[in-house]
PDB file of N, CA and C in Angstrom:
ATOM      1  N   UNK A   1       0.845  -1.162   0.000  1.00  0.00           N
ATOM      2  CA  UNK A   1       0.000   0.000   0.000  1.00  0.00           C
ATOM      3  C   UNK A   1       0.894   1.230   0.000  1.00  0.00           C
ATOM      4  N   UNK A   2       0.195   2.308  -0.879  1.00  0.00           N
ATOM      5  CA  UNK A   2       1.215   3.461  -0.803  1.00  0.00           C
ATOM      6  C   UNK A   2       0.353   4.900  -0.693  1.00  0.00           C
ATOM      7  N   UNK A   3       0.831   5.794   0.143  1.00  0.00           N
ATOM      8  CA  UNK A   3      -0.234   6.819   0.259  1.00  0.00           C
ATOM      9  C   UNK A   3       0.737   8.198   0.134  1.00  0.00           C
ATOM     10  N   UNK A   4       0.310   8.537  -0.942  1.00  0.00           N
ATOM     11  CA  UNK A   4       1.512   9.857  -1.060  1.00  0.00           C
ATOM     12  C   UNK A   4       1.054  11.179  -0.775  1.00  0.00           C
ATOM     13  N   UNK A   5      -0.334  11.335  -0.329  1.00  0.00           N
ATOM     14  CA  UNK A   5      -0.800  12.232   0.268  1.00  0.00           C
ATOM     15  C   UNK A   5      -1.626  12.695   1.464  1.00  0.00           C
ATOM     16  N   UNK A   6      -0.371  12.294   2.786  1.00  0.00           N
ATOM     17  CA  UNK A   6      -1.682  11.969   4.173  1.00  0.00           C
ATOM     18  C   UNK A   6      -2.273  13.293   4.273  1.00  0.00           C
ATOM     19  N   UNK A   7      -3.637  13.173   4.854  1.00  0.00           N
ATOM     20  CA  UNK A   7      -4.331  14.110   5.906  1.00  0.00           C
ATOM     21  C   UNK A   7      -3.272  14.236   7.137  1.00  0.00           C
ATOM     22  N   UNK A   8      -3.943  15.023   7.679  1.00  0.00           N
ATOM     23  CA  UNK A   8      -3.419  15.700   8.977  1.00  0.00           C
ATOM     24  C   UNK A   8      -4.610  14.668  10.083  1.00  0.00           C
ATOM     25  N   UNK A   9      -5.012  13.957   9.514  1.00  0.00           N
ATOM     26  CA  UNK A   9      -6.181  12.785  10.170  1.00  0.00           C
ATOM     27  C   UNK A   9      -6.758  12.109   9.299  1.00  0.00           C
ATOM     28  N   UNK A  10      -7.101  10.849   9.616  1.00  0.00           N
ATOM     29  CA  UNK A  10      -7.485   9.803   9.004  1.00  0.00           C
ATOM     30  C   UNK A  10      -8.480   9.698   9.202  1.00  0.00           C
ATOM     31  N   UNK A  11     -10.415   9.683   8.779  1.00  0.00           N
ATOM     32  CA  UNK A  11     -11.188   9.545   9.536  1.00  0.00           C
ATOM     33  C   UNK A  11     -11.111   8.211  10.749  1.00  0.00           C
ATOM     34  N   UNK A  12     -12.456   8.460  11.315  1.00  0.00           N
ATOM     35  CA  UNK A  12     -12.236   6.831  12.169  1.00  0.00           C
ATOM     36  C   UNK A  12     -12.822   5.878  11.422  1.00  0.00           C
ATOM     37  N   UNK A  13     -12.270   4.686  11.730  1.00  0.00           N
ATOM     38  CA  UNK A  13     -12.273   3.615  10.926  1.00  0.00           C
ATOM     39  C   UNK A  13     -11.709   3.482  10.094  1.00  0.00           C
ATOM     40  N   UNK A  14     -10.824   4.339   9.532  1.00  0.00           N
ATOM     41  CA  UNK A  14      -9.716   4.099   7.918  1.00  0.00           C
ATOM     42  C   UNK A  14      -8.600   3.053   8.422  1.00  0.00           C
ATOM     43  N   UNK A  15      -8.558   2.062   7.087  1.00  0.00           N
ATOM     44  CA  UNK A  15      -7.739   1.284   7.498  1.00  0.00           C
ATOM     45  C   UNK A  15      -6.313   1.781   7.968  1.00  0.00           C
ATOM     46  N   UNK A  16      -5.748   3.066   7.266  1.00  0.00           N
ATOM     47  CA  UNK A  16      -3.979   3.362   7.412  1.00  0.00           C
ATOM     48  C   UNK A  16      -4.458   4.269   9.193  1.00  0.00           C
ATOM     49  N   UNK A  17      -5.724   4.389   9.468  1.00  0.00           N
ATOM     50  CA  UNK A  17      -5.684   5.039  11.071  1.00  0.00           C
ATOM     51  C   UNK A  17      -4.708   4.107  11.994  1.00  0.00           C
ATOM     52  N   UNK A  18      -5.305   3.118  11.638  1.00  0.00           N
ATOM     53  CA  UNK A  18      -4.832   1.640  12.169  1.00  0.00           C
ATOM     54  C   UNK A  18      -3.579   1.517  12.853  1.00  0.00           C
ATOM     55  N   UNK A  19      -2.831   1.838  11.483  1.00  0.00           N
ATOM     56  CA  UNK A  19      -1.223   2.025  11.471  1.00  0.00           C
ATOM     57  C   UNK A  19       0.238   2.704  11.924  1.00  0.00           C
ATOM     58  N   UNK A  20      -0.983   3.588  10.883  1.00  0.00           N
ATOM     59  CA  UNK A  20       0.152   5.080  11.104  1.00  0.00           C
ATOM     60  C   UNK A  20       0.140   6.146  12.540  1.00  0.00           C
ATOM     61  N   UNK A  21       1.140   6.340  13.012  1.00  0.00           N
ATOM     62  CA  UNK A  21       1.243   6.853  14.262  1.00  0.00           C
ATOM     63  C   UNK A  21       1.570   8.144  13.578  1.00  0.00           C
ATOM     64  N   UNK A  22       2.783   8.777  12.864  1.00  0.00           N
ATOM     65  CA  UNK A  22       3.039   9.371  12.766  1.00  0.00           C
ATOM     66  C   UNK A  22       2.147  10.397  11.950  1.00  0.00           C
ATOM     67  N   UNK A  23       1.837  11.827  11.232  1.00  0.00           N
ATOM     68  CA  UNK A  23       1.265  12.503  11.358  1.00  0.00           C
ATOM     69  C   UNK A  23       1.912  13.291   9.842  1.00  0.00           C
ATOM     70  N   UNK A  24       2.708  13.115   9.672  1.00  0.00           N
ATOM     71  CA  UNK A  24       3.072  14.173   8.555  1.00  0.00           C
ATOM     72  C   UNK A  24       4.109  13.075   7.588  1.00  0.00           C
ATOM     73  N   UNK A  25       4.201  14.125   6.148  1.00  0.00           N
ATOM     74  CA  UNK A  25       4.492  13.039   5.159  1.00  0.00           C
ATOM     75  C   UNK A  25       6.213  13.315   5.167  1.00  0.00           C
ATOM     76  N   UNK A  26       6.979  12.085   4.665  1.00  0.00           N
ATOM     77  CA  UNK A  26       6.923  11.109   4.090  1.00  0.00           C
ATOM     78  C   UNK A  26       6.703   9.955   5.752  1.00  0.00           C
ATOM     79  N   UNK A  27       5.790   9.073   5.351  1.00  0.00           N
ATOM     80  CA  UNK A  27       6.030   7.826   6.462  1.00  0.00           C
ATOM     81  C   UNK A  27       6.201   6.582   5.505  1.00  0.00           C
ATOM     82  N   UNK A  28       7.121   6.108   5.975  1.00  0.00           N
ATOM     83  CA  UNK A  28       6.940   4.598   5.668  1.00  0.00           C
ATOM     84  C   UNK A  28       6.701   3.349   5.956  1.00  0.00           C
ATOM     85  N   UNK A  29       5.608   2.959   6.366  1.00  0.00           N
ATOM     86  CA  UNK A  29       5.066   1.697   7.327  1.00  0.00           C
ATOM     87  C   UNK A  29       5.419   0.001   6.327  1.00  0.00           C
ATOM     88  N   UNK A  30       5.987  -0.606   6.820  1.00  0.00           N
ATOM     89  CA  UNK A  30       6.231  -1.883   6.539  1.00  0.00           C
ATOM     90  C   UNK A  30       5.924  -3.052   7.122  1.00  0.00           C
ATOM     91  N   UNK A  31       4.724  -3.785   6.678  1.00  0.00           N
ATOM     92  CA  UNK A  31       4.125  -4.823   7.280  1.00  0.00           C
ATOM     93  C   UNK A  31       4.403  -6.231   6.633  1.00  0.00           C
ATOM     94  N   UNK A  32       4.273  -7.281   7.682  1.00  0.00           N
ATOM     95  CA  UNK A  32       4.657  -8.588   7.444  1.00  0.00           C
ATOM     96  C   UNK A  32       3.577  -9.012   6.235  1.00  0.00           C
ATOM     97  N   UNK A  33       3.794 -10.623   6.352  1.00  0.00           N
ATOM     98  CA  UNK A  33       3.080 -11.114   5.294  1.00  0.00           C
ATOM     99  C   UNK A  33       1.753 -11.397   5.983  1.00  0.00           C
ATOM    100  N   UNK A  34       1.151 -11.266   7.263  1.00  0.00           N
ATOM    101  CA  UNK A  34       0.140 -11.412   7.339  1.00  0.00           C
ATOM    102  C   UNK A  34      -0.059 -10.240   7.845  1.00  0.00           C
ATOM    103  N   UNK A  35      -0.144  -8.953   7.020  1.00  0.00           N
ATOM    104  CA  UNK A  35      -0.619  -7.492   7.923  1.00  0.00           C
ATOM    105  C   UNK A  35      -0.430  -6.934   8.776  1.00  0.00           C
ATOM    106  N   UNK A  36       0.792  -7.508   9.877  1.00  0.00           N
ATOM    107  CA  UNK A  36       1.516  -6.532  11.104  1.00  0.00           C
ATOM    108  C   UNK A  36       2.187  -5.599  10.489  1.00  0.00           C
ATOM    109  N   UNK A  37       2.358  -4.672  11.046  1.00  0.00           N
ATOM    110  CA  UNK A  37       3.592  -3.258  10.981  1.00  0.00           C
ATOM    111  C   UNK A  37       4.564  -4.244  11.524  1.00  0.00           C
ATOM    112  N   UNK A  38       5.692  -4.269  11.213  1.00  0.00           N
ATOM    113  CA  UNK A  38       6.761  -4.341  11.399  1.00  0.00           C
ATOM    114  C   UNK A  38       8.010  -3.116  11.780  1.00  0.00           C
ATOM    115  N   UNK A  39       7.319  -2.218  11.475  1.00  0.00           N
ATOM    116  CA  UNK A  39       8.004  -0.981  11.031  1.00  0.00           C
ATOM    117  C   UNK A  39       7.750   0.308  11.128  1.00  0.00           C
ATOM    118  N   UNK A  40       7.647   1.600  10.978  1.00  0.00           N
ATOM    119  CA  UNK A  40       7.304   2.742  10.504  1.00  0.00           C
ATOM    120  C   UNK A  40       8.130   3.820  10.839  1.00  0.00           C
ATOM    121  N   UNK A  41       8.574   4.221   9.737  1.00  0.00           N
ATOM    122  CA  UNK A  41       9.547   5.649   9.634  1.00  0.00           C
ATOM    123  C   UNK A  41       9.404   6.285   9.354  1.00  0.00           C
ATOM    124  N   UNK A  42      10.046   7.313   8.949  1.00  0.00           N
ATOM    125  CA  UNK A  42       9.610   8.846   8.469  1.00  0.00           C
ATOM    126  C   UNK A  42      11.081   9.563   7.794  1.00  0.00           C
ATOM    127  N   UNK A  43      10.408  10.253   7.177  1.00  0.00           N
ATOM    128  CA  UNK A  43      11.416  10.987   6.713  1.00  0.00           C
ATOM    129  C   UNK A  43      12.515  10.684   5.199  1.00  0.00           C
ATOM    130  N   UNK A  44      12.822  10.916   4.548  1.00  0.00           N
ATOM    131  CA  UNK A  44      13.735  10.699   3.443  1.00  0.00           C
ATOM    132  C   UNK A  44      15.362  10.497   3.926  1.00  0.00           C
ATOM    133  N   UNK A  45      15.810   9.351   3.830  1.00  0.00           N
ATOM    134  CA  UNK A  45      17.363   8.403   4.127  1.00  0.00           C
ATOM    135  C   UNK A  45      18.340   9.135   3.007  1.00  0.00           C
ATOM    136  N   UNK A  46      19.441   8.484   3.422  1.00  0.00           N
ATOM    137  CA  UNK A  46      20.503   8.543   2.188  1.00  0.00           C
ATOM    138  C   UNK A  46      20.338   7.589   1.331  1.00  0.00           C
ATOM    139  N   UNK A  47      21.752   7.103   0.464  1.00  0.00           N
ATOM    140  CA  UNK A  47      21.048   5.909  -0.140  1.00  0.00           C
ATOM    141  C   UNK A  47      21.570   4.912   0.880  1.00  0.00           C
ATOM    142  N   UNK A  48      22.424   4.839   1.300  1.00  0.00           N
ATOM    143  CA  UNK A  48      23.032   3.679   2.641  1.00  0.00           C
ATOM    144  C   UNK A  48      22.269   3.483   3.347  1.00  0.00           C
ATOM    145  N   UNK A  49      21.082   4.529   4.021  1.00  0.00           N
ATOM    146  CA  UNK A  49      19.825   3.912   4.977  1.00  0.00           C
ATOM    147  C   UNK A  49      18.962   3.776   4.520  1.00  0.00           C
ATOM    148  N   UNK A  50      19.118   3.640   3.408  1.00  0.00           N
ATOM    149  CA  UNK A  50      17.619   3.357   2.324  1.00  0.00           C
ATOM    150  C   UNK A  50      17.560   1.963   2.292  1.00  0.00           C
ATOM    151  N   UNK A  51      19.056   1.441   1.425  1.00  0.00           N
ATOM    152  CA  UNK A  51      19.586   0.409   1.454  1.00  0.00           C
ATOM    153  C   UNK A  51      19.671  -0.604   2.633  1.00  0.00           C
ATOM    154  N   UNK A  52      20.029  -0.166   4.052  1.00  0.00           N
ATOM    155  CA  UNK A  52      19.773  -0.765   4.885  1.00  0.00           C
ATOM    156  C   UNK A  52      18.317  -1.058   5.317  1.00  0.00           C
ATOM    157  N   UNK A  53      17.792  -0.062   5.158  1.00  0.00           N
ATOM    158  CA  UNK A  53      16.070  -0.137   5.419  1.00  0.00           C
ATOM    159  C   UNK A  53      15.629  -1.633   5.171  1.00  0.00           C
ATOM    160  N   UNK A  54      16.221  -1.593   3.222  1.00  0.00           N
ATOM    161  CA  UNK A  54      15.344  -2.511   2.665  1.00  0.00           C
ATOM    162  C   UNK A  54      15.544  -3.919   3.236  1.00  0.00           C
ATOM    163  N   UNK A  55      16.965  -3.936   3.214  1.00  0.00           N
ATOM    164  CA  UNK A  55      17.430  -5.076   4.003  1.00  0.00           C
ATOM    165  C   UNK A  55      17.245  -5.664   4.969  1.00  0.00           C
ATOM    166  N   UNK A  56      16.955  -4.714   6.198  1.00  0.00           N
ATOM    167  CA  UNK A  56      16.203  -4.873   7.458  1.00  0.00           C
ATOM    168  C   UNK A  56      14.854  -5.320   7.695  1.00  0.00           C
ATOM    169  N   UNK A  57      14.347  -4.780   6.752  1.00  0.00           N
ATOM    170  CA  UNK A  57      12.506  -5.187   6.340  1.00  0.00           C
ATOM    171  C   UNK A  57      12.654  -6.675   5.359  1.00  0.00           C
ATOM    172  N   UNK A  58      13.062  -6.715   4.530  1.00  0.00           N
ATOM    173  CA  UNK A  58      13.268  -8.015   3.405  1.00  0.00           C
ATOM    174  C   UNK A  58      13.675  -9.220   4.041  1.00  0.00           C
ATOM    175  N   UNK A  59      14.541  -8.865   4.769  1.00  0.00           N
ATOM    176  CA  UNK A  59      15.393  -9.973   5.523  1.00  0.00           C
ATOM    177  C   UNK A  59      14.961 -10.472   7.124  1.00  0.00           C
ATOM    178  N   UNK A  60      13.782 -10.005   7.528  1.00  0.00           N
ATOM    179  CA  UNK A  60      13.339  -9.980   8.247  1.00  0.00           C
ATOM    180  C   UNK A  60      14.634  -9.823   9.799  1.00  0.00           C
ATOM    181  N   UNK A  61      15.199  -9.031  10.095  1.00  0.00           N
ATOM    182  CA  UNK A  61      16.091  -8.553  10.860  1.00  0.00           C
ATOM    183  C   UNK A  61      15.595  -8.073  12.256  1.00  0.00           C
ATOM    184  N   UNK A  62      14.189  -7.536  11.921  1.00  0.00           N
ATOM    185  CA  UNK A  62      13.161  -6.729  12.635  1.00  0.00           C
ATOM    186  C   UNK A  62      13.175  -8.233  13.880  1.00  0.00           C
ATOM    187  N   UNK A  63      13.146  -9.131  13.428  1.00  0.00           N
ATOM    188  CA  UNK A  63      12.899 -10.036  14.658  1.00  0.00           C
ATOM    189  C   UNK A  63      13.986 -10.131  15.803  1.00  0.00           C
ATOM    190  N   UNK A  64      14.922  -9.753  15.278  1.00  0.00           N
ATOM    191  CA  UNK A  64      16.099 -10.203  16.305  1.00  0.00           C
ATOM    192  C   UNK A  64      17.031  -8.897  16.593  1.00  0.00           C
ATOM    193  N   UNK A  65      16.729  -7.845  16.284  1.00  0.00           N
ATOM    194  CA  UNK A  65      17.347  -6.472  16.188  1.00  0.00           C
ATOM    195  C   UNK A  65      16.911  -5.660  15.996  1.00  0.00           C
ATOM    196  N   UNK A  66      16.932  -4.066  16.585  1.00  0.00           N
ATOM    197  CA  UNK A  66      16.209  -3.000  16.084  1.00  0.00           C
ATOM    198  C   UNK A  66      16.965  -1.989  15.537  1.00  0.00           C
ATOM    199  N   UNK A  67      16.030  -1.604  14.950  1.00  0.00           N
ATOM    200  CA  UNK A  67      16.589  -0.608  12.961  1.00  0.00           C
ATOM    201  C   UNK A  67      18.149   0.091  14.000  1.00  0.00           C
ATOM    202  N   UNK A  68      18.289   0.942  15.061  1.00  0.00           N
ATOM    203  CA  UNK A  68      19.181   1.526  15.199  1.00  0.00           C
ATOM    204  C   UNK A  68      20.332   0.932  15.683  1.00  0.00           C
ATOM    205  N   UNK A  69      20.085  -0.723  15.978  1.00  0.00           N
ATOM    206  CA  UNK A  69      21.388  -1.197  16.171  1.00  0.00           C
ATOM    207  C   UNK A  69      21.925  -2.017  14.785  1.00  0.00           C
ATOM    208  N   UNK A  70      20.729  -2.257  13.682  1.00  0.00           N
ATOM    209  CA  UNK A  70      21.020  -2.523  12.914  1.00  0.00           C
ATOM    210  C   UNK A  70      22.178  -1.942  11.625  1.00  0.00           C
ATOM    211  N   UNK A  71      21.328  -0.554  12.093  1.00  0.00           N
ATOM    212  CA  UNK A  71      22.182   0.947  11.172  1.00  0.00           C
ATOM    213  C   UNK A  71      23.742   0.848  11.512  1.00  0.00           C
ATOM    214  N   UNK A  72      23.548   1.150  13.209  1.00  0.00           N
ATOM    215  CA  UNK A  72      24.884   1.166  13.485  1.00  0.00           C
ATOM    216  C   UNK A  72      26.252   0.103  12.742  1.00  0.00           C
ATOM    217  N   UNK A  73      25.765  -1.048  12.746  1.00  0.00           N
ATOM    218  CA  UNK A  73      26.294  -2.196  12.215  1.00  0.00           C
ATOM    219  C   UNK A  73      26.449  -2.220  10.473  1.00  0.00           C
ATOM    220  N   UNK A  74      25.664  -1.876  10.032  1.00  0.00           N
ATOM    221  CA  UNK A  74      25.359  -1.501   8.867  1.00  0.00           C
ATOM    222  C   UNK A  74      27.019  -0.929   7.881  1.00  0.00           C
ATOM    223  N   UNK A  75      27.129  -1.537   6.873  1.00  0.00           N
ATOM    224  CA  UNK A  75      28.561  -1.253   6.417  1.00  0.00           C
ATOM    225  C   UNK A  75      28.351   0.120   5.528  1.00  0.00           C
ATOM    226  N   UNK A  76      28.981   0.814   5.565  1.00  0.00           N
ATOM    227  CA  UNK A  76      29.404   2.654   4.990  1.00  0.00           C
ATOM    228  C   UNK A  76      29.309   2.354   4.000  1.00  0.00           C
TER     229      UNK A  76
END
């Protein structure tokens, strides 16, 4: 799912209410294969934390580590 233009509110009951915590654009929410968030960020990366992002989400990493110790580790 991709939403390139949030409200400043979601009515109630919208499915991305659900989700999204954050409030202003860019967010990026990343959910498993059965519909959990796994994830949600904000903001525009370099390409190295973009790159790590994807990796972190794809590779499912999220289970055993979180994004900022992942980054840290993460090769330059």
């Amino acid at each position: 799912m991709f939403e390139a233009n949030i409200p400043t509110s979601y009515p109630e009951g919208h499915e991305l209410r659900k989700i999204v915590s954050i409030r202003y654009t860019p967010v990026f929410v990343f959910l498993d294969a059965n519909g959990r968030k796994v994830l949600e960020t904000h903001g525009f990366r370099n390409a190295r934390e973009a790159k790590a992002l994807h990796e972190y989400v794809s590779k499912q990493h999220y289970s055993s580590t979180s994004l900022q110790e992942f980054l840290a580790k993460y090769p330059k």
